[in-house]
C-alpha atoms as a PDB file:
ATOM      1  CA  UNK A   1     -83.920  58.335  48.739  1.00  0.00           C
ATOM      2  CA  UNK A   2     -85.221  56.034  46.232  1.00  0.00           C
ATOM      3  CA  UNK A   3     -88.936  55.981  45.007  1.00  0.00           C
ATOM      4  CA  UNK A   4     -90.076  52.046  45.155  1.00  0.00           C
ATOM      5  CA  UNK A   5     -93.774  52.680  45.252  1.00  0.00           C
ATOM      6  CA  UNK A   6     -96.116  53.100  47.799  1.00  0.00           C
ATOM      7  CA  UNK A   7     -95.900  51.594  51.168  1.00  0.00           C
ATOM      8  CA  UNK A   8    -100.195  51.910  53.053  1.00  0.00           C
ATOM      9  CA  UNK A   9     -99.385  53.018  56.597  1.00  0.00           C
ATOM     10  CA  UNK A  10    -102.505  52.159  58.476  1.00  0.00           C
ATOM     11  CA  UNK A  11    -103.104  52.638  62.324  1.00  0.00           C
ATOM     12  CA  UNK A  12    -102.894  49.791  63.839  1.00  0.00           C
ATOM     13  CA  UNK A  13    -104.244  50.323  67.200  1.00  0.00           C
ATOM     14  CA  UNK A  14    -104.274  53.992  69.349  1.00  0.00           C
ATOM     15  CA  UNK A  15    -100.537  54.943  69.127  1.00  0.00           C
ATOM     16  CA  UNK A  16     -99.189  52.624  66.988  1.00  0.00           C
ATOM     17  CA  UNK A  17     -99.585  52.290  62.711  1.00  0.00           C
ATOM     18  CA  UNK A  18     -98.054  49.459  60.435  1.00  0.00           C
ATOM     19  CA  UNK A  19     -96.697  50.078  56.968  1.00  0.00           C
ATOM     20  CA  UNK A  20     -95.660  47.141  54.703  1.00  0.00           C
ATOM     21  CA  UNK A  21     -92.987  47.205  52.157  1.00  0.00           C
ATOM     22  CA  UNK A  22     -92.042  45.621  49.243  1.00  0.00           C
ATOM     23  CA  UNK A  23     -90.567  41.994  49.200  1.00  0.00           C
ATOM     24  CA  UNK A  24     -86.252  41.770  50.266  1.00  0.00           C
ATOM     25  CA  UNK A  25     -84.788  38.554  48.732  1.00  0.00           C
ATOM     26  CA  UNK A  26     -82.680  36.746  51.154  1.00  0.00           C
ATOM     27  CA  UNK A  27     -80.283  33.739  50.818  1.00  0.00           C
ATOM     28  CA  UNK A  28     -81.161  31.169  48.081  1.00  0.00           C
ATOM     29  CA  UNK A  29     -83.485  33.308  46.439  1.00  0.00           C
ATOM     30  CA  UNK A  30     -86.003  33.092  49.111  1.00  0.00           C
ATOM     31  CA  UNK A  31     -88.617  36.184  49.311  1.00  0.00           C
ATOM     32  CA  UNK A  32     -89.894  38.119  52.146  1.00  0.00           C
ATOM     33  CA  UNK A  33     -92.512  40.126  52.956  1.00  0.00           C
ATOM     34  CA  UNK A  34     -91.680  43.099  54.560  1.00  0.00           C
ATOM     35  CA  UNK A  35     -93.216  45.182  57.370  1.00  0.00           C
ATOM     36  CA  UNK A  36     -92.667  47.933  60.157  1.00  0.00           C
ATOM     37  CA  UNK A  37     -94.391  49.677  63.029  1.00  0.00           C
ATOM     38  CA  UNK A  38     -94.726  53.413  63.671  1.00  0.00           C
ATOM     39  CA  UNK A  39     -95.172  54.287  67.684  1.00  0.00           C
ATOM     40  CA  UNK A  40     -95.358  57.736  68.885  1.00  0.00           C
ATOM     41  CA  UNK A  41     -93.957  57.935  72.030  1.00  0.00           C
ATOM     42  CA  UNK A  42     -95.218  60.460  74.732  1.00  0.00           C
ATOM     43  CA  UNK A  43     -93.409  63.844  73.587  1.00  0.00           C
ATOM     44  CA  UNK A  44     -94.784  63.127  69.883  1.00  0.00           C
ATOM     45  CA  UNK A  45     -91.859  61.932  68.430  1.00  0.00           C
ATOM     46  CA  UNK A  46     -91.929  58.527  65.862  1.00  0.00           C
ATOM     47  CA  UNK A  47     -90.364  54.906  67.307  1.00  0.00           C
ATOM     48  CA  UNK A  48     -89.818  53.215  64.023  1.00  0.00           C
ATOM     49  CA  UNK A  49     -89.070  49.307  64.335  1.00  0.00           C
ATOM     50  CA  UNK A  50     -87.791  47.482  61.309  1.00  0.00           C
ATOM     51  CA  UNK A  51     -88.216  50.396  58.635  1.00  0.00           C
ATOM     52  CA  UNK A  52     -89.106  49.098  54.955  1.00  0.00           C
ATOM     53  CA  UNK A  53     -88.194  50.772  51.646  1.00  0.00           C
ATOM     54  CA  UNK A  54     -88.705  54.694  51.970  1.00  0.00           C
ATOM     55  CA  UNK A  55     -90.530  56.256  49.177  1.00  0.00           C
ATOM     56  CA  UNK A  56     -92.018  59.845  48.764  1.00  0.00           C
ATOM     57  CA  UNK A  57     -95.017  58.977  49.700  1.00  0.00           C
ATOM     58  CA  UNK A  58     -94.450  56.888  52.949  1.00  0.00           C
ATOM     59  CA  UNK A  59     -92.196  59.617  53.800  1.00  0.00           C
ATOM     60  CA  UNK A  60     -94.913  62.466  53.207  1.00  0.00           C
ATOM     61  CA  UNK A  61     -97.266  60.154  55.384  1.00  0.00           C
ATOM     62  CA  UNK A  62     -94.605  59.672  58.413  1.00  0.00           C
ATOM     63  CA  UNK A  63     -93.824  63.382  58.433  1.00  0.00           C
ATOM     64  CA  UNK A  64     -97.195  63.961  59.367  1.00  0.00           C
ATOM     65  CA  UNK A  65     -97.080  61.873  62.139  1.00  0.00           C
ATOM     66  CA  UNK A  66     -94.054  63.635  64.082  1.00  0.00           C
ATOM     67  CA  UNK A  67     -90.257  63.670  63.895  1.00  0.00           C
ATOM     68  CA  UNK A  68     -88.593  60.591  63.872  1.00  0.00           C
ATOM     69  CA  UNK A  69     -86.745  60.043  67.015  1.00  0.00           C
ATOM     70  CA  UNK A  70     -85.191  56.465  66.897  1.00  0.00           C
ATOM     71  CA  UNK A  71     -84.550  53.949  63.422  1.00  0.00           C
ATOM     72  CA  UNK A  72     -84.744  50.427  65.355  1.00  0.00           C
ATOM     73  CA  UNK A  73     -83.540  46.951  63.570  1.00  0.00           C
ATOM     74  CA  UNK A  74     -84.350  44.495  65.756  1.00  0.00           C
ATOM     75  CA  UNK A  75     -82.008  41.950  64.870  1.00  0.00           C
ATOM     76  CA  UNK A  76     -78.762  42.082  62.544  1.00  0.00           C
ATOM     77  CA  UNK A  77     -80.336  40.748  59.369  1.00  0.00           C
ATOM     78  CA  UNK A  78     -83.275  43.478  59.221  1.00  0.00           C
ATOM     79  CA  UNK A  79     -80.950  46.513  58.121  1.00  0.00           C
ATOM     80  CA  UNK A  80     -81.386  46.612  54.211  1.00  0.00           C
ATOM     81  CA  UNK A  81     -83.413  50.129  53.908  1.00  0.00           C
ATOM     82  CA  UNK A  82     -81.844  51.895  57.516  1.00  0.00           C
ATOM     83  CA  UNK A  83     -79.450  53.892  55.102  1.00  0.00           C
ATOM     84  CA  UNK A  84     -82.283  54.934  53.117  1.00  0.00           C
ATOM     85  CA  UNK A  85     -83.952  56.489  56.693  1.00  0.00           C
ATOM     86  CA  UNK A  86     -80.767  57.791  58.401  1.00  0.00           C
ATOM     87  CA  UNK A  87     -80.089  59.769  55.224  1.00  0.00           C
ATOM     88  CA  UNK A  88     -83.875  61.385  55.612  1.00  0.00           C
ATOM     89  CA  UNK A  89     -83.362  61.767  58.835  1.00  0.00           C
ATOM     90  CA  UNK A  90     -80.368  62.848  60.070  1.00  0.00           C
ATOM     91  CA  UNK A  91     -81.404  63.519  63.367  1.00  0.00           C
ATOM     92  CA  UNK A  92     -82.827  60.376  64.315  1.00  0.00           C
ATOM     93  CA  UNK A  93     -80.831  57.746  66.505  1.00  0.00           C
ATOM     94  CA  UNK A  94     -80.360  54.238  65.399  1.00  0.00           C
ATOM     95  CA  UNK A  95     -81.227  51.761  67.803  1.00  0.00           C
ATOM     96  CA  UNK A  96     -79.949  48.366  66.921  1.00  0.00           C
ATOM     97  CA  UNK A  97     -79.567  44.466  67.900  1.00  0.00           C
ATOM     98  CA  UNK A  98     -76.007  43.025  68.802  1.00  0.00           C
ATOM     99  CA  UNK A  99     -74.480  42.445  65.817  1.00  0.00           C
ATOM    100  CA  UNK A 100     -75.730  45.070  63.562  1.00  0.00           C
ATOM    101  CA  UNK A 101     -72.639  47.537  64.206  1.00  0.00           C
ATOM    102  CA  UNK A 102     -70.285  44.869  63.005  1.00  0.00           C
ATOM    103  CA  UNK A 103     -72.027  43.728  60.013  1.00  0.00           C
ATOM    104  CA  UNK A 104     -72.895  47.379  58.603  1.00  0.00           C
ATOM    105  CA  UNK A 105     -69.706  49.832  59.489  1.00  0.00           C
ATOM    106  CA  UNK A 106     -71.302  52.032  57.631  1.00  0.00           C
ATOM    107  CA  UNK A 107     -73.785  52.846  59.950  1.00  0.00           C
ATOM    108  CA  UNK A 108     -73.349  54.453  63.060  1.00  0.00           C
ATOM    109  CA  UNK A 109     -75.391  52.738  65.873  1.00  0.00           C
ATOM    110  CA  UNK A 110     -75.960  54.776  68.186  1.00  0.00           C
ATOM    111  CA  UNK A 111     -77.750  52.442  70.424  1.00  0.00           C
ATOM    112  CA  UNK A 112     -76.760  48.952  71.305  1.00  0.00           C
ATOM    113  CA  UNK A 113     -80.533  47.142  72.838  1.00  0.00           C
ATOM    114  CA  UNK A 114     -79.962  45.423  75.706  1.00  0.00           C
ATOM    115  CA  UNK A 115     -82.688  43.425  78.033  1.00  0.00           C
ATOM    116  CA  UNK A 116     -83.849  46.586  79.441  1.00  0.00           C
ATOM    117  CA  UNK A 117     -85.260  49.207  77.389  1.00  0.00           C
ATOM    118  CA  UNK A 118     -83.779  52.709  76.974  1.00  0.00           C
ATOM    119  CA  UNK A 119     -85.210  55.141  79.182  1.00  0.00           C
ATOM    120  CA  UNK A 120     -86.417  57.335  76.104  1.00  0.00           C
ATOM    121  CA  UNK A 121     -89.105  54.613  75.192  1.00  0.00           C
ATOM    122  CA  UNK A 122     -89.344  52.958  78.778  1.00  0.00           C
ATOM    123  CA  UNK A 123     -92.782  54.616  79.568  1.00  0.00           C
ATOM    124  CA  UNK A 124     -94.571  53.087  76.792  1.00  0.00           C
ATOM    125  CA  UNK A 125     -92.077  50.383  75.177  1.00  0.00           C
ATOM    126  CA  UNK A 126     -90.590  47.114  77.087  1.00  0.00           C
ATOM    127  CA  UNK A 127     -88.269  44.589  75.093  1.00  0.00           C
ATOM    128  CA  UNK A 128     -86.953  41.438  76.162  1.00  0.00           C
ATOM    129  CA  UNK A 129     -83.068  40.667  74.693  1.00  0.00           C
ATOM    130  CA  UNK A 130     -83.465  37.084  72.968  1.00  0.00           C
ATOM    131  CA  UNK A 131     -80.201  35.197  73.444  1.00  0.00           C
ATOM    132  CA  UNK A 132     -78.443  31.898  72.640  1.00  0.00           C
ATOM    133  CA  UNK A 133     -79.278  31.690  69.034  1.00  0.00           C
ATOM    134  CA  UNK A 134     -76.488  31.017  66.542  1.00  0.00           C
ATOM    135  CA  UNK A 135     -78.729  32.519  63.228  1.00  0.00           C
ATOM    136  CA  UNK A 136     -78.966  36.613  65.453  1.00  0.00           C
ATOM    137  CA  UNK A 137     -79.684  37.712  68.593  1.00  0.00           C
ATOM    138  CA  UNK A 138     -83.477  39.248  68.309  1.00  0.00           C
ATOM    139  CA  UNK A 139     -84.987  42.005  70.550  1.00  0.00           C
ATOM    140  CA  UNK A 140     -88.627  41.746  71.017  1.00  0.00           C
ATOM    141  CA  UNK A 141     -91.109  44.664  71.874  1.00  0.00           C
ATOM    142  CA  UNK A 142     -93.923  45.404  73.990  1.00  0.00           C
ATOM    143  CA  UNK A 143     -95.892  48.563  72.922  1.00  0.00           C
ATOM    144  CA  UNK A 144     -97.730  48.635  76.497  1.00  0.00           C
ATOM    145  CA  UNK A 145    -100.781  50.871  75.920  1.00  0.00           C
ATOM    146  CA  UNK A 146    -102.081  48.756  72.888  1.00  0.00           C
ATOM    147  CA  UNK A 147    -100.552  45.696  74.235  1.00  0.00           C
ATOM    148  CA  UNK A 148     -98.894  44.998  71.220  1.00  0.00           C
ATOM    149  CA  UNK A 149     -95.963  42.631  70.678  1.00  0.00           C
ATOM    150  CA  UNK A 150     -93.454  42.800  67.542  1.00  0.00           C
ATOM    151  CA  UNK A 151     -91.405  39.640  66.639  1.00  0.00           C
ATOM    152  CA  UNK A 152     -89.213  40.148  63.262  1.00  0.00           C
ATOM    153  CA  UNK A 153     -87.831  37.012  62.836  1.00  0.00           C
ATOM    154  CA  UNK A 154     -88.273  34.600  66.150  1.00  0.00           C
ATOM    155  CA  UNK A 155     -92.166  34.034  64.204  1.00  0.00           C
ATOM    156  CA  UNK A 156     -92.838  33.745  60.693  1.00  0.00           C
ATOM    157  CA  UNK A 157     -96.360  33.147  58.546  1.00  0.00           C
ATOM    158  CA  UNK A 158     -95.952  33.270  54.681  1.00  0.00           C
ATOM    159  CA  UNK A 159     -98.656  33.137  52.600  1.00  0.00           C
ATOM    160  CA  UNK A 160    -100.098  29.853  50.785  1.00  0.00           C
ATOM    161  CA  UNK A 161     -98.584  30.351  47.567  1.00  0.00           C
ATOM    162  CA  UNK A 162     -96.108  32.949  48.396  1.00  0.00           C
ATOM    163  CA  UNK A 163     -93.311  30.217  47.521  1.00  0.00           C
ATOM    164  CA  UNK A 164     -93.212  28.159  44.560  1.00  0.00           C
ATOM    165  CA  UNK A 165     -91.158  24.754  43.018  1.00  0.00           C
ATOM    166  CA  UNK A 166     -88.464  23.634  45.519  1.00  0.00           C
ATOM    167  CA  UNK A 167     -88.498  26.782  47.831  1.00  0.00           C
ATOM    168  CA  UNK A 168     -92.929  26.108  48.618  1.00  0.00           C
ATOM    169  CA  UNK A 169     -91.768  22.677  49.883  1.00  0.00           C
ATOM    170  CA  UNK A 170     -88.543  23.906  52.205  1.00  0.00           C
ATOM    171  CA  UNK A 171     -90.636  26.627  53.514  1.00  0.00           C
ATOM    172  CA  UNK A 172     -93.190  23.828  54.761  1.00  0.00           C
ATOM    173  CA  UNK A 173     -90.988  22.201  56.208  1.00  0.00           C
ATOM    174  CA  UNK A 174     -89.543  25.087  57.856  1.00  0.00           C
ATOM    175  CA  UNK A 175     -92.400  25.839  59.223  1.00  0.00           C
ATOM    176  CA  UNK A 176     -92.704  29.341  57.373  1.00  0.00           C
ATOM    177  CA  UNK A 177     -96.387  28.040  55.994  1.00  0.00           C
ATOM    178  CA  UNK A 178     -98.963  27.336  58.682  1.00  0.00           C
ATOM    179  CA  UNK A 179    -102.073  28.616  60.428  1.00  0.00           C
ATOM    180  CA  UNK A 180    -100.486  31.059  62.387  1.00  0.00           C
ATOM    181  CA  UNK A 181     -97.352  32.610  63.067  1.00  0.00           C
ATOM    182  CA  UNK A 182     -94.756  30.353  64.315  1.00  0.00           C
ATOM    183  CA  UNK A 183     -90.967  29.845  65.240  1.00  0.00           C
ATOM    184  CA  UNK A 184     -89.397  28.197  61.910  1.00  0.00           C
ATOM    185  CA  UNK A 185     -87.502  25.255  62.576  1.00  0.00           C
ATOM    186  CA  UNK A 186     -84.153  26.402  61.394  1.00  0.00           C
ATOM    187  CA  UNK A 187     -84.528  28.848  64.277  1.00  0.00           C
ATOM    188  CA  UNK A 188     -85.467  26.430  66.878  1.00  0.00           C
ATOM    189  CA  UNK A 189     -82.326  24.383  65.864  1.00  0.00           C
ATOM    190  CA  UNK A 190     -80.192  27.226  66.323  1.00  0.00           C
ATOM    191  CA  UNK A 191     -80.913  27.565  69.677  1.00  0.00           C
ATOM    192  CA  UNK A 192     -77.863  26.926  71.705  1.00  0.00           C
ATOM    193  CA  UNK A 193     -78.826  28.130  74.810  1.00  0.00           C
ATOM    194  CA  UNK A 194     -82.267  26.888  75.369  1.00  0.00           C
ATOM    195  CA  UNK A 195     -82.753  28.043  79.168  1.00  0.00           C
ATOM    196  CA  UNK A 196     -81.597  31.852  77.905  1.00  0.00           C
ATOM    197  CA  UNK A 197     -84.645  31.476  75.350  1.00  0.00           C
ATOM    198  CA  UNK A 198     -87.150  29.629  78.086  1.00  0.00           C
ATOM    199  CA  UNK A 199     -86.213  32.447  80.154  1.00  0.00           C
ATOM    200  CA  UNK A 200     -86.774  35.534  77.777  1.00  0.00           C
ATOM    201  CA  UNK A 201     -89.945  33.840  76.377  1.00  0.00           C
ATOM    202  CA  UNK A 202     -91.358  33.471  80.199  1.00  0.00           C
ATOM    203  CA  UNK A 203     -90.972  37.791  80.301  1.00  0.00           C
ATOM    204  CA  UNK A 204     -92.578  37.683  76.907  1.00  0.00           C
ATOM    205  CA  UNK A 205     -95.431  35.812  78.097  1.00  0.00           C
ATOM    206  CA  UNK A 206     -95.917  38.207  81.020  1.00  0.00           C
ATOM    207  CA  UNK A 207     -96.794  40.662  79.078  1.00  0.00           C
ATOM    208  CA  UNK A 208     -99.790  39.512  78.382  1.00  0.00           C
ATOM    209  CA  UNK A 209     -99.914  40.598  74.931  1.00  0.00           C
ATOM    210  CA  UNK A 210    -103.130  41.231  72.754  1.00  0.00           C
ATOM    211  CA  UNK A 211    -102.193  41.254  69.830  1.00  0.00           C
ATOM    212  CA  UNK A 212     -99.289  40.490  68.002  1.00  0.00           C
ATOM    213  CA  UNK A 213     -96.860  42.212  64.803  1.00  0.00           C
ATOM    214  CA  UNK A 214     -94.702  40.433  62.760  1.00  0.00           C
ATOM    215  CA  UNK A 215     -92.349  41.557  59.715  1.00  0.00           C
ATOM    216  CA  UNK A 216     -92.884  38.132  57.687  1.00  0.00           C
ATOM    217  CA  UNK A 217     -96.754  37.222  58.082  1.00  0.00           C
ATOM    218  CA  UNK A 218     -99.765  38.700  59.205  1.00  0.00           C
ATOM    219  CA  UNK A 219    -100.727  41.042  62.128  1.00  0.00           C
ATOM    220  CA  UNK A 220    -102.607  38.406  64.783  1.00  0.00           C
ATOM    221  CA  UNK A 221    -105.591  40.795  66.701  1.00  0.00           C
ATOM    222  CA  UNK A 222    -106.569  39.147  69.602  1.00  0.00           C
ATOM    223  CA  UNK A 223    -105.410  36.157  71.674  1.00  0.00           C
ATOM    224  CA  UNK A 224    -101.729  36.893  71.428  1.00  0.00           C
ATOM    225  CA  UNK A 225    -100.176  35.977  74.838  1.00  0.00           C
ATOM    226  CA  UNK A 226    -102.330  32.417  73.723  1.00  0.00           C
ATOM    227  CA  UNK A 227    -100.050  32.532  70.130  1.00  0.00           C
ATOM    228  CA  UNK A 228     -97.197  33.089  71.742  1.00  0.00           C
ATOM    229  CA  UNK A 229     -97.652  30.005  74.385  1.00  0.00           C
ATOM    230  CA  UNK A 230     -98.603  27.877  71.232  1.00  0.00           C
ATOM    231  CA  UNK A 231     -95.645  29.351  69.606  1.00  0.00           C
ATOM    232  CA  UNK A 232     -92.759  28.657  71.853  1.00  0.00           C
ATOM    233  CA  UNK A 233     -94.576  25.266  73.634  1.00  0.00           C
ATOM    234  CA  UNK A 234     -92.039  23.657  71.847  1.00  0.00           C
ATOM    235  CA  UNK A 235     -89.108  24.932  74.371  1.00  0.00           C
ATOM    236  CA  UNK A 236     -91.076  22.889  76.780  1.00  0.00           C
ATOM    237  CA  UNK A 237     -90.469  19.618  75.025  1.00  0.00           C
END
């Protein structure tokens, strides 16, 4: 384990904290922001969905929470730091998106998520498979008692200012920048299969969510199932 500095991990809402991480660097030298959700499911052990950079201190904090049961990467581009967690925890199951196992054969996955979630996280945790896109097949989550969605990828908000020069003005255009979360545009394109997305968006939107989590942007508190109809109105079109 590598120190990178301290990671805050704040509760969130009754069950569920957030903890953000330092910025990854992706393709072209474009930065992201980096976050993940804790959730302790009902025996007391630790759901951990898109884990950042692991340093003593997060660790100390998550220890104190429980023992991590399940590592999750939600789609097959948010793996950078799971060695970093399976190695402190050894024990703990990783739960990943198709397409994970065959990019990192490193890594042993032991769960593949599906459309349905796995009966260890059932009670408290629903997900909805997102299909049909060529850029990675994302699995969204529904912490039930807080009514709390998490979306890695599918939305996005940077900050004003987070990009600068040439990169500022593709991420506008993207769609990255905005008011509110939202589906970039390089995302929408990649959708092959638009009645596979209309159709895991409608579950998405029956959950009625609350509030809603996302890796790259800020945490929305209220309104989300609204968001998320503003967000993916474009499907409509």
């Amino acid at each position: 384990m590598r120190q990178r500095g301290d990671a805050m991990l704040e509760e969130f809402a009754e069950g569920i904290w957030l903890a953000n991480g330092p910025a990854v660097v992706a393709a072209m030298g474009f930065r992201y922001p980096t976050r993940m959700a804790v959730i302790r499911l009902p025996d007391g052990g630790l759901w951990i969905w898109s884990p950042v950079a692991l340093d003593h201190q997060l660790k100390w904090k998550i220890d104190n929470l429980g023992p991590v049961r399940f590592l999750v990467a939600p789609n097959h581009l948010h793996h950078v730091f799971l060695s970093d967690w399976v190695e402190a925890y050894p024990e703990a199951q990783v739960a990943a998106a198709p397409g994970l196992a065959e990019k990192r054969d490193d890594l042993s996955v032991d769960i593949t998520l599906g459309r349905t979630p796995d009966p260890a996280w059932a009670d408290v945790i629903q997900q909805v498979r997102v299909d049909g896109n060529r850029i990675t097949t994302e699995v969204v989550f529904f912490h039930q008692p807080s009514r709390t969605v998490l979306v890695a990828d599918l939305l996005q908000q940077l900050p004003v200012g987070w990009f600068r020069g040439w990169r500022a003005l593709v991420a506008r255009m993207d769609g990255m920048v905005g008011l509110e979360p939202a589906v970039p545009r390089k995302f929408r394109v990649a959708f092959q299969d638009k009645e596979a997305a209309r159709t895991a968006v409608r579950r998405i939107l029956a959950w009625r969510a609350r509030a809603v989590v996302v890796a790259h942007g800020a945490p929305v508190t209220t309104d989300g199932n609204a968001l998320l109809r503003r967000a993916f109105a474009w499907l409509d079109d």
